[in-house]
Structures are given as structure tokens and as C-alpha cells.
Protein backbone atom coordinates (compact mmCIF):
# COMPACT_ATOMS: atom_id res chain seq x y z
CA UNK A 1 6.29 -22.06 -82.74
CA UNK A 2 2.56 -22.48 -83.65
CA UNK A 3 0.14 -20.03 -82.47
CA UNK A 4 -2.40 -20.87 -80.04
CA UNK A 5 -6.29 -19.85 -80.73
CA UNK A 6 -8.73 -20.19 -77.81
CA UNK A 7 -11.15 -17.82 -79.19
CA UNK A 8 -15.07 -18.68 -78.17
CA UNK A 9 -16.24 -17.72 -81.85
CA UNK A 10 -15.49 -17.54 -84.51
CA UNK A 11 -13.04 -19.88 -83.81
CA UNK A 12 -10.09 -22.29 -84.23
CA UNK A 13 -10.68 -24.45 -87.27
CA UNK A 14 -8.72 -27.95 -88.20
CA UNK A 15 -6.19 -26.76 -91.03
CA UNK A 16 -8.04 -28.83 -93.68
CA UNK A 17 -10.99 -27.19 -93.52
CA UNK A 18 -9.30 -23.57 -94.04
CA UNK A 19 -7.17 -25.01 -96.26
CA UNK A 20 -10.29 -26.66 -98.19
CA UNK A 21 -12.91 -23.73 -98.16
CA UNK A 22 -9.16 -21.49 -99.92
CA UNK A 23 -9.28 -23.83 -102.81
CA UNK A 24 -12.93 -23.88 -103.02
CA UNK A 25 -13.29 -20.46 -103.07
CA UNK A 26 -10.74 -20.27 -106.27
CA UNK A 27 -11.93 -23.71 -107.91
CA UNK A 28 -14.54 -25.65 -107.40
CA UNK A 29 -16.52 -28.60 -109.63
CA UNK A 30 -16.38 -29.85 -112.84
CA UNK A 31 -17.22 -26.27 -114.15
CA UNK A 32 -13.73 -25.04 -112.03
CA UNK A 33 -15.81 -21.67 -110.65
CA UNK A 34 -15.44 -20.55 -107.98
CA UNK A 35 -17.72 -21.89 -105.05
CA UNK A 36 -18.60 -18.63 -104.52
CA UNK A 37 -20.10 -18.17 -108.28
CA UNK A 38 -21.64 -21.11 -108.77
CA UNK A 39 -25.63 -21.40 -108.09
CA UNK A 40 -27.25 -22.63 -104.78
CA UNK A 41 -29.19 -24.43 -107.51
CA UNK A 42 -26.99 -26.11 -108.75
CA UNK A 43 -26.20 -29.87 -108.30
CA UNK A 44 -22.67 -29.51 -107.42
CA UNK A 45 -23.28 -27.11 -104.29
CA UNK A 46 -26.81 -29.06 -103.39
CA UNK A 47 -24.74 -32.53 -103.53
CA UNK A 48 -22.64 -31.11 -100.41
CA UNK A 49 -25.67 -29.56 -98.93
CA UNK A 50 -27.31 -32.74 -98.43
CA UNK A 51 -24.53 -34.73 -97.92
CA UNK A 52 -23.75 -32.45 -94.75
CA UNK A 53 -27.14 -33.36 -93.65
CA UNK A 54 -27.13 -36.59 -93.95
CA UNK A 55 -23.41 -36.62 -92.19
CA UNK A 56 -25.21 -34.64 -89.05
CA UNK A 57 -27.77 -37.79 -89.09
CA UNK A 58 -25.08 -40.16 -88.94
CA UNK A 59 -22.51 -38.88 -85.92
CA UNK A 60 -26.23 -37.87 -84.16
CA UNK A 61 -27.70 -41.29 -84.94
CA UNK A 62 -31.43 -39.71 -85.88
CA UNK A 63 -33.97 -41.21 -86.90
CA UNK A 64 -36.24 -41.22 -89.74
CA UNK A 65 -38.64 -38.57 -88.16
CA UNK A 66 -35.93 -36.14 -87.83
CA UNK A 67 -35.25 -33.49 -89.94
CA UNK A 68 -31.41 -31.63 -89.98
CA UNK A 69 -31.53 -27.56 -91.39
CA UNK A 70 -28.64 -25.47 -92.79
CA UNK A 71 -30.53 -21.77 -91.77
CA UNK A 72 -28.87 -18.59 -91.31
CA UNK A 73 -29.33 -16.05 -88.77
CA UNK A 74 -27.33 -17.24 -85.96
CA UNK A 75 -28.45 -18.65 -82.55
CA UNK A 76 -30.21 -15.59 -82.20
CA UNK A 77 -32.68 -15.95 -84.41
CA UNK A 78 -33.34 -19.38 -83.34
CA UNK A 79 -34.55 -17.86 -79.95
CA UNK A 80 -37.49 -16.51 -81.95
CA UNK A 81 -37.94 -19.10 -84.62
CA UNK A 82 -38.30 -22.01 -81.06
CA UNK A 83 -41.40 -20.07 -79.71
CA UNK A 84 -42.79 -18.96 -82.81
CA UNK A 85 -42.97 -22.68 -84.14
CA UNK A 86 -43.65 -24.26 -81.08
CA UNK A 87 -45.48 -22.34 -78.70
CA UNK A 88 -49.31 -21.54 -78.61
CA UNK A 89 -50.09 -17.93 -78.04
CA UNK A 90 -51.89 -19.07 -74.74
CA UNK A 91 -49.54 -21.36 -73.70
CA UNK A 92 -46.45 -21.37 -71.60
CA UNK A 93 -42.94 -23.04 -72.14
CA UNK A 94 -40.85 -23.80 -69.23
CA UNK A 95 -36.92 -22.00 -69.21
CA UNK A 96 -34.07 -23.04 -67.32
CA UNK A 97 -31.81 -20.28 -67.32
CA UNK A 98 -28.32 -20.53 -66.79
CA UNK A 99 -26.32 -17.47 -68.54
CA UNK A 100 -26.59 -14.76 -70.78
CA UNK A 101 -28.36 -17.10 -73.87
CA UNK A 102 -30.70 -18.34 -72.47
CA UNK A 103 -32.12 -15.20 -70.50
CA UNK A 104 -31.75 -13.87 -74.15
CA UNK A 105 -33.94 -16.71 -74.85
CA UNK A 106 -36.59 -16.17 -72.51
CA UNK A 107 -37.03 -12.46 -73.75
CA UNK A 108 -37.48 -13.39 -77.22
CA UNK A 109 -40.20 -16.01 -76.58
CA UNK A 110 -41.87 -13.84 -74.09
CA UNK A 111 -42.96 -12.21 -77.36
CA UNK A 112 -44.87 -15.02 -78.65
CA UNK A 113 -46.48 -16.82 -75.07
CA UNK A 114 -46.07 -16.71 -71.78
CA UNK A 115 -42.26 -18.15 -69.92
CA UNK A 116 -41.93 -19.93 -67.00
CA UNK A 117 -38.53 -20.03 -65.58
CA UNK A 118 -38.35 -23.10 -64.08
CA UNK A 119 -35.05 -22.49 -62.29
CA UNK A 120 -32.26 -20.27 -62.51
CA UNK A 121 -28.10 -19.72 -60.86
CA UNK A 122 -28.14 -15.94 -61.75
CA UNK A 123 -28.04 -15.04 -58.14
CA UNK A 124 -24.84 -16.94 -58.24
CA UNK A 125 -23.85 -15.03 -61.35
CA UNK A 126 -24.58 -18.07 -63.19
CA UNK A 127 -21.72 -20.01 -61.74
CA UNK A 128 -23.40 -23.32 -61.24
CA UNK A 129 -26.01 -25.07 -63.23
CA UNK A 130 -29.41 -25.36 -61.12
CA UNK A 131 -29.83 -29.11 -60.42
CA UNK A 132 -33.74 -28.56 -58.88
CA UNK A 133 -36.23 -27.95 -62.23
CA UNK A 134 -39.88 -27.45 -61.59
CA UNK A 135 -41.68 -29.08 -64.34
CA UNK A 136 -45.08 -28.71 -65.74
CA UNK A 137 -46.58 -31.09 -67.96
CA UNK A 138 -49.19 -28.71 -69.51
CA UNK A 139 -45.87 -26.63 -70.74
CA UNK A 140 -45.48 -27.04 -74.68
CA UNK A 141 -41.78 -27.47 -74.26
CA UNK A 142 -39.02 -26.70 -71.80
CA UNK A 143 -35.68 -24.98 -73.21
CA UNK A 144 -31.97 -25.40 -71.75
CA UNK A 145 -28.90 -24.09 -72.56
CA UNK A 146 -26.12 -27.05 -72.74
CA UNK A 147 -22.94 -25.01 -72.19
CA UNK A 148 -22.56 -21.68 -70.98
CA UNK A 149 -19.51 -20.02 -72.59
CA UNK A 150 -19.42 -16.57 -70.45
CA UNK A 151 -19.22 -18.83 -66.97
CA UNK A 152 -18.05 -21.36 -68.26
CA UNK A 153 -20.69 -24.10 -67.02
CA UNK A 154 -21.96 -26.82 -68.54
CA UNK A 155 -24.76 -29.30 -68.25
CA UNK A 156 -23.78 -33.00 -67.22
CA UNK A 157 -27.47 -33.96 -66.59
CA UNK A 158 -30.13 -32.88 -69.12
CA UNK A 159 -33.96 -32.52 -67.62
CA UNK A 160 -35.97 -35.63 -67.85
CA UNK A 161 -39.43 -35.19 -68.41
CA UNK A 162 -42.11 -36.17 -71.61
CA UNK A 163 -42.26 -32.43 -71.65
CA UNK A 164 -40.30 -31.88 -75.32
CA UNK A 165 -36.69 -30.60 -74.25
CA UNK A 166 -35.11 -27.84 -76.53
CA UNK A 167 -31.64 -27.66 -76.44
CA UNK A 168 -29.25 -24.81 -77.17
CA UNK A 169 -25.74 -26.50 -77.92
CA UNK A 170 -24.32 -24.01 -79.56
CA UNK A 171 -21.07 -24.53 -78.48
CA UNK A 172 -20.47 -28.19 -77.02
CA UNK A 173 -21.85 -30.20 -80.39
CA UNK A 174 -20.19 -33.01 -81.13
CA UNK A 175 -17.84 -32.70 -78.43
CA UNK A 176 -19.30 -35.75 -76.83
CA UNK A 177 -21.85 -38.80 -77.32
CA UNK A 178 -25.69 -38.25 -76.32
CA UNK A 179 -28.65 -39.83 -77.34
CA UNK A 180 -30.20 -37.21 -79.37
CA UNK A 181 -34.06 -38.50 -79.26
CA UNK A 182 -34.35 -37.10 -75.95
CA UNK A 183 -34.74 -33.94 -77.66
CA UNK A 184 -37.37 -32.91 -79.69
CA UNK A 185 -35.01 -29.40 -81.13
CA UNK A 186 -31.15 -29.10 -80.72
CA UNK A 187 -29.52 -26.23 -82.69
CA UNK A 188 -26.11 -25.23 -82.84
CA UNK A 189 -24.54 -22.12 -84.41
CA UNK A 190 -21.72 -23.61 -86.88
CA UNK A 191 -18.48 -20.91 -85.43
CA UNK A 192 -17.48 -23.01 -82.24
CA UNK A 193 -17.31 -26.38 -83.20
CA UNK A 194 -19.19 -26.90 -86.51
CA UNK A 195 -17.54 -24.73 -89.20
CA UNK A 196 -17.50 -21.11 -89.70
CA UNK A 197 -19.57 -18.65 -88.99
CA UNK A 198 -22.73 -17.81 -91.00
CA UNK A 199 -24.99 -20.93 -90.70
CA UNK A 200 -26.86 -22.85 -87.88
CA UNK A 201 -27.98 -26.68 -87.43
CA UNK A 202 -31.34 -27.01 -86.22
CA UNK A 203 -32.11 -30.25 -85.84
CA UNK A 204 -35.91 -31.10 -85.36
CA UNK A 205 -38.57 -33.84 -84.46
CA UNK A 206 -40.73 -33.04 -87.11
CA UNK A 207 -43.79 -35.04 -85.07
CA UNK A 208 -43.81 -31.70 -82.85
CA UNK A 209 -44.04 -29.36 -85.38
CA UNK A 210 -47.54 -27.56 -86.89
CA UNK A 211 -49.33 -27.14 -83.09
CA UNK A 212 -48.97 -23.25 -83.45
CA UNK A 213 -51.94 -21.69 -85.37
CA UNK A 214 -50.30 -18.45 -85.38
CA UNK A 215 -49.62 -17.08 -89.08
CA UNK A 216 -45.80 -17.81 -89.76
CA UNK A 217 -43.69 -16.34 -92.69
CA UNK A 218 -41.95 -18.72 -94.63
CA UNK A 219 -38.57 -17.94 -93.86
CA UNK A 220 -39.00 -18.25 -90.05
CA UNK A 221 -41.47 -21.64 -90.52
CA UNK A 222 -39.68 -25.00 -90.25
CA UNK A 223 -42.01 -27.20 -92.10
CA UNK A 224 -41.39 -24.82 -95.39
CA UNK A 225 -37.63 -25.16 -94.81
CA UNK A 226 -38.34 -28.98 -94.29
CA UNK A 227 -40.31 -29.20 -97.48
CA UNK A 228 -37.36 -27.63 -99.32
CA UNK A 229 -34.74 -29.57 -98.40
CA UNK A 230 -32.89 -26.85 -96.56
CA UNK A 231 -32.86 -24.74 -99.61
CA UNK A 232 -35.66 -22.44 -99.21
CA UNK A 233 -33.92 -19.52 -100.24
CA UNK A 234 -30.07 -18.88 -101.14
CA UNK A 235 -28.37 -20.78 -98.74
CA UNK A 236 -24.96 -19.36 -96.91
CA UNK A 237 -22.98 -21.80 -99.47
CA UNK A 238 -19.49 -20.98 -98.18
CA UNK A 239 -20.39 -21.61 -94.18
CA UNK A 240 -22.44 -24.76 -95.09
CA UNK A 241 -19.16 -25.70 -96.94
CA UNK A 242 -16.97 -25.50 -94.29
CA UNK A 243 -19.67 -27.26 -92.11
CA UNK A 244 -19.66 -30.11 -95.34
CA UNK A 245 -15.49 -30.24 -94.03
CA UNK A 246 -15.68 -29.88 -90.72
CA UNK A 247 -18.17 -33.12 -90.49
CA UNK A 248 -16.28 -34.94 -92.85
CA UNK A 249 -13.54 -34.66 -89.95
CA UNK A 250 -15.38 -35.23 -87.13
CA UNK A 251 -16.37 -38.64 -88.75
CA UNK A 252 -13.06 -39.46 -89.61
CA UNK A 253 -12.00 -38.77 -86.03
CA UNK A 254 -14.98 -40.21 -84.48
CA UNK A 255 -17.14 -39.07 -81.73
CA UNK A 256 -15.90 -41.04 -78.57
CA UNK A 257 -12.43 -40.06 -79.39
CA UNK A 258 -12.98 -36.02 -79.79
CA UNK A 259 -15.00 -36.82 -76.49
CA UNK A 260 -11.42 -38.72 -75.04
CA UNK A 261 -9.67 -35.49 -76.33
CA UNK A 262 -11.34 -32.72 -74.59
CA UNK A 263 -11.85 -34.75 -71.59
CA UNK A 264 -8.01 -34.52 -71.47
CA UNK A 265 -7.34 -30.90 -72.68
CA UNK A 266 -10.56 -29.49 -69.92
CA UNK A 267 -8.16 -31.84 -66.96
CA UNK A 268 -5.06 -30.77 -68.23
CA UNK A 269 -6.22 -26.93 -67.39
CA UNK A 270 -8.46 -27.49 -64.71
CA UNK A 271 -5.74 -29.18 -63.06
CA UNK A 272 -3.23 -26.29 -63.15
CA UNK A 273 -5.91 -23.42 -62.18
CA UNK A 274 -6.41 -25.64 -59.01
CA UNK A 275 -2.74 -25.95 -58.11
CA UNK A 276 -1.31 -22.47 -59.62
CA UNK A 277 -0.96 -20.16 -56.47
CA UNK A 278 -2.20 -16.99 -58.66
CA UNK A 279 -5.04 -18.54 -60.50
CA UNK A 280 -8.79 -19.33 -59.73
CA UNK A 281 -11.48 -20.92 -61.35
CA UNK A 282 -14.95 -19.87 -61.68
CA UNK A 283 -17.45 -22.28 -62.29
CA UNK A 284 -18.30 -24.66 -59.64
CA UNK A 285 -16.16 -27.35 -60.35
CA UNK A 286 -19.01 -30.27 -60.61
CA UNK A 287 -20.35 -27.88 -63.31
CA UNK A 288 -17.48 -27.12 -65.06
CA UNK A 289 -17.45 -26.94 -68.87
CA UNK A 290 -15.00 -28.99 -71.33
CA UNK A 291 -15.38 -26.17 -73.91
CA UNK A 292 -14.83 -23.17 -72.30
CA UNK A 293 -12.58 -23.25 -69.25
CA UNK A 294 -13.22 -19.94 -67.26
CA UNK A 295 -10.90 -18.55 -64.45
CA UNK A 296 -9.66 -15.45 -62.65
CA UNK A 297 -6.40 -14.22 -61.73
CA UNK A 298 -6.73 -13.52 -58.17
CA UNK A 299 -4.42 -10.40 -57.23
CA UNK A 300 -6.27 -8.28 -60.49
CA UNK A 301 -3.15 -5.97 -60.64
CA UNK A 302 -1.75 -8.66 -62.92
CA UNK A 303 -4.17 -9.32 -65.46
CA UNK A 304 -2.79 -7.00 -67.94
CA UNK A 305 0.38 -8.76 -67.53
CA UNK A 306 -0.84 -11.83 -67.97
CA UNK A 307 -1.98 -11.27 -71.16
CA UNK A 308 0.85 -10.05 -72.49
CA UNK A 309 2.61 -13.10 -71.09
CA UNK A 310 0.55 -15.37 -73.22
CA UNK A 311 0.82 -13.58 -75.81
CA UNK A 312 4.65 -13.74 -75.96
CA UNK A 313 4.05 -17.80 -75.69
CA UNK A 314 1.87 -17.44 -79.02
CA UNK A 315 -1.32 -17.65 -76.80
CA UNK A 316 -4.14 -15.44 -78.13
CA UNK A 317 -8.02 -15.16 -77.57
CA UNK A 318 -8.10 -15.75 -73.50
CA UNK A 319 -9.44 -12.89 -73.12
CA UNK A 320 -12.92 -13.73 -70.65
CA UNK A 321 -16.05 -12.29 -71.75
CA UNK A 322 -16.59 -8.44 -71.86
CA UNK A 323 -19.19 -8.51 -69.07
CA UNK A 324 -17.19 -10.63 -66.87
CA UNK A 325 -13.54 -9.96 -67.84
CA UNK A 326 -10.59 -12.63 -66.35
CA UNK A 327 -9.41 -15.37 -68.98
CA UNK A 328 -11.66 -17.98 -70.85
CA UNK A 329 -9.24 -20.72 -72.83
CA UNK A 330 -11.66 -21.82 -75.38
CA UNK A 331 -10.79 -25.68 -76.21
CA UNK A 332 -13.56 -26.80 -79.23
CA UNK A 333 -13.05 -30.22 -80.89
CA UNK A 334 -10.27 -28.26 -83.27
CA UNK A 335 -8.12 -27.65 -80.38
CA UNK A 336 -4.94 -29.63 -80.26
CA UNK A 337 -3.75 -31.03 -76.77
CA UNK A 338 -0.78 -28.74 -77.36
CA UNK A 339 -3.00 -25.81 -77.03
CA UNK A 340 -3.80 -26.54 -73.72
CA UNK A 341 -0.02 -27.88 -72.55
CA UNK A 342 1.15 -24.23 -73.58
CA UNK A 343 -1.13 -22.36 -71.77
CA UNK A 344 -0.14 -24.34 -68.50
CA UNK A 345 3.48 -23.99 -69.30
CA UNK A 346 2.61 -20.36 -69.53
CA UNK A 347 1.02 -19.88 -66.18
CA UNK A 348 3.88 -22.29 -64.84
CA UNK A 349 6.11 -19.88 -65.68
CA UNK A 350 3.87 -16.79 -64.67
CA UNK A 351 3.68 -17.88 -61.24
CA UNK A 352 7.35 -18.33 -61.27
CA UNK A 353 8.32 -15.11 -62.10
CA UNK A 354 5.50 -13.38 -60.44
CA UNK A 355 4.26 -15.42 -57.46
């Protein structure tokens, strides 16, 4: 029986990618190092750094004034880097907030300017995702998050507005077609649907860049990472690589039929949680995310139980967020339909023997 991984991050990955980064790590090139040894310098590693690029340019369909980034750092350190690069020290950016990232978000860039939340669900606990934005068009940019993985939201809708839009889509990219010229930054850390952990996409308009006059260090300036071809400094070589084998699948696959697939794993559960007699969901439902499907068992006395349930059906990682607790079934483009059929044969059963 295969074992079911609905981790949030790090992870499930496709088998030929783990299988792929295990061989590179022993062999890899014409000089049969290890991937690990071998120079970020060097043309063999540099050949897949740019081809990854490049492959992010093609499923995004960017344009020439675009720019694609292998960084490290994490998401986190994209919540500085945003405001730092983009945002005057007296001017304001516009927020919507809608979970635990992007109030994260709004603290960092507080540092650097002033933050306007346009709108917010936390007194919903960040169950829904605010439909009513106030928008300024003096603000140098307004930020969203896309999906929120703790309450399992997501945005359907994106804000319209010549404002520049900043998107956080960490974990929902590529897990669906959008026009990505609406945006003038999307980033993405790589250990939900990209690759493994240890490097972030940050894909950028460069038109909007070098407004700031504030002093910027190298490492945290985009333009210097653009000017070095994403190889600034030593690059995360193994994370990129998995990223290199991760988008070589997701083109193989294609985007509109990874977006078919999690359309039908997100029903699949949705559809049970609605109709099981010991199960709730959480999000509102017109907000509901197709990554991360977040629900509640409603008498709590059996959530212990539950999870030991699952886990005797080889169903690990459902575990909800530590600051919200209940179950989160994390289904990223990796995610086989089966996944998802076992888990509802699971709480099938669960409400069998228990409702």
C-alpha cells in the first residue's frame, strides 16, 4: 500500500524528481562529481540554472521585461526584500491581509514605509477572503497573499487596479493558469509545489524596479541579482536542481491539466467533509482553497483517534496548523488522485465505526 503525504511543506515530491536529485547527488556531468562538489561556476550547474529560468518563463508566459530569480532565504525574506525594493521611505503600500503571511508581511514592511491595510477577514479568523479592497492610487504597490495554507482560503479574484499588485503564491504556483502581467512581483517558495526546500522564485517586472533611493546591500537588491543572472553569490545548487526537475514535469504534464487534477482531488474532499456526519470544513466554501483543504472534526474528543486512523490507512501529514489544530490534507500538483480517494475512504470508514 503506498503511503499518503499531505504535508504543507516541505512536501510531497513526484518520484522522479527524488529519484533524480539521488543520482545527482552521487553523479553528475561529464566530470561524474557529485552535484554537490561541482562549482556554482561552473557551466554544467549554470546550464540548469538558466534553463530553470527560462522553463518558469515558458509555463508563466512572461515577457521580455520580466526577469525570473533563484534566491534563497525563504518567503520570509521576501517580505523584506518587497518593501525594501519597492517602497519609498515616505510612501505607503496598500496590504490585504488574509492569514498569518501576510500579517507577517505587513510587519516586515512597516520597517521600511508606512502600510495601509486595505482590508482584512481576521475578525473571522481569516476564514474568508475579503472581497471589498480600498484602493489608493498614490500607494507604490498593493500586496496579496494568493492562498492561505493555515485556513485554508484562497483567492479566486485577484485586485484590479494600475496600482502594481504583489503576489505571494507561495503555495498555489502552477497549480492553475493566470495571466501573469497583471503582476508586477509574484514569488513562490520552491517546498509546496516547486521543488524542495531551500530556494524561492521571484519573478519581477523589472520596469518597477530602482524607485527606492534608499541604500540597498547587494544581496537583498534585485537589479544586482538581475545583472548576475541569478548567480550573485553561491546559489542553493541542490534546491534549484530539484526546481530544474520539478519544471521539467510540470511542462511535460502541462498547466491546464495539473489545473483539471486538483480541481478534482479539492471536489473529491470537499465533497465528503460536506456529507460526512463527523466532519466540518472551515473556510467559507466560495473561498475555499484547492491546495490546502482545511476542516474540523466536530465532537473534538475524537481527534486523536482520527489520526491514528489515518495513519493505519498510510495517511500522514493531516495534521492542521499548530495555531489552529483540526486536519489540513495538503493536495500540491505532486499529489496523486489516490491521495485524496484514501483519505475519503478513511473518513468513510471513521464515521462508520464511530458515528
Amino acid at each position: 500500500m503506498s503511503v499518503f503525504n499531505f504535508n504543507a511543506g516541505p512536501s510531497v515530491l513526484p518520484v522522479e524528481v527524488t529519484e533524480g536529485m539521488a543520482r545527482a547527488i552521487l553523479e553528475f556531468g561529464e566530470k561524474k562529481l557529485s552535484i554537490l562538489e561541482l562549482s556554482h561556476r561552473s557551466e554544467e550547474i549554470n546550464a540548469f540554472i538558466q534553463e530553470s529560468r527560462q522553463m518558469v518563463r515558458d509555463l508563466l508566459e512572461l515577457p521580455e521585461h520580466y526577469e525570473v530569480l533563484f534566491l534563497s532565504g525563504g518567503s520570509t525574506t521576501q517580505f523584506a526584500l518587497i518593501p525594501m525594493n519597492y517602497l519609498p521611505a515616505n510612501g505607503v503600500a496598500g496590504y490585504i491581509d488574509t492569514g498569518t503571511w501576510s500579517t507577517k508581511a505587513i510587519d516586515a514592511a512597516r520597517c521600511y514605509g508606512e502600510v495601509d491595510v486595505a482590508a482584512s477577514s481576521e475578525d473571522d479568523e481569516f476564514r474568508h477572503i475579503p472581497k471589498d479592497y480600498r484602493y489608493d492610487p498614490e500607494w507604490s504597490y498593493i500586496y496579496c497573499c494568493s492562498n492561505n495554507t493555515i485556513a485554508g482560503t484562497q483567492m479566486h479574484a485577484y485586485p484590479k487596479t494600475d496600482v502594481p499588485v504583489v503576489l505571494d503564491m507561495c503555495s498555489d504556483i502552477f497549480s492553475r493558469k493566470m495571466d501573469a502581467t497583471k503582476f508586477s512581483v509574484i514569488f513562490a517558495s520552491a517546498q509546496k509545489n516547486l521543488g524542495p526546500a531551500g530556494t524561492t522564485v521571484v519573478i519581477l517586472d523589472k520596469r518597477q524596479l530602482g524607485k527606492v533611493k534608499r541604500a540597498i546591500p547587494d544581496m537583498l537588491n534585485y537589479q544586482k541579482h538581475i545583472a548576475k543572472n541569478s548567480v550573485l553569490n553561491t546559489p542553493p545548487v541542490l534546491p534549484i536542481y530539484g526546481c530544474y526537475l520539478m519544471l521539467k514535469w510540470l511542462k511535460k504534464k502541462g498547466i491546464d491539466q495539473i489545473e483539471k487534477e486538483n480541481n478534482e482531488k479539492a471536489a473529491l474532499l470537499y465533497q465528503e467533509i460536506d456529507a460526512n456526519p463527523l466532519f466540518k470544513g472551515r473556510a467559507a466554501k466560495e473561498d475555499r482553497s484547492i491546495m490546502n483543504v482545511c476542516f474540523d472534526i466536530i465532537d473534538e474528543k475524537l481527534e486523536s483517534s482520527f489520526h491514528t486512523f489515518a495513519a493505519n490507512y498510510d495517511i500522514f501529514g493531516i495534521a492542521g496548523h499548530r495555531s489552529v489544530g483540526g486536519y489540513r490534507a495538503s493536495l500540491y500538483n505532486a499529489m496523486s488522485k489516490e491521495g485524496p480517494e484514501r483519505l475519503v475512504k478513511a473518513m468513510q470508514d471513521f464515521a462508520w465505526r464511530f458515528g
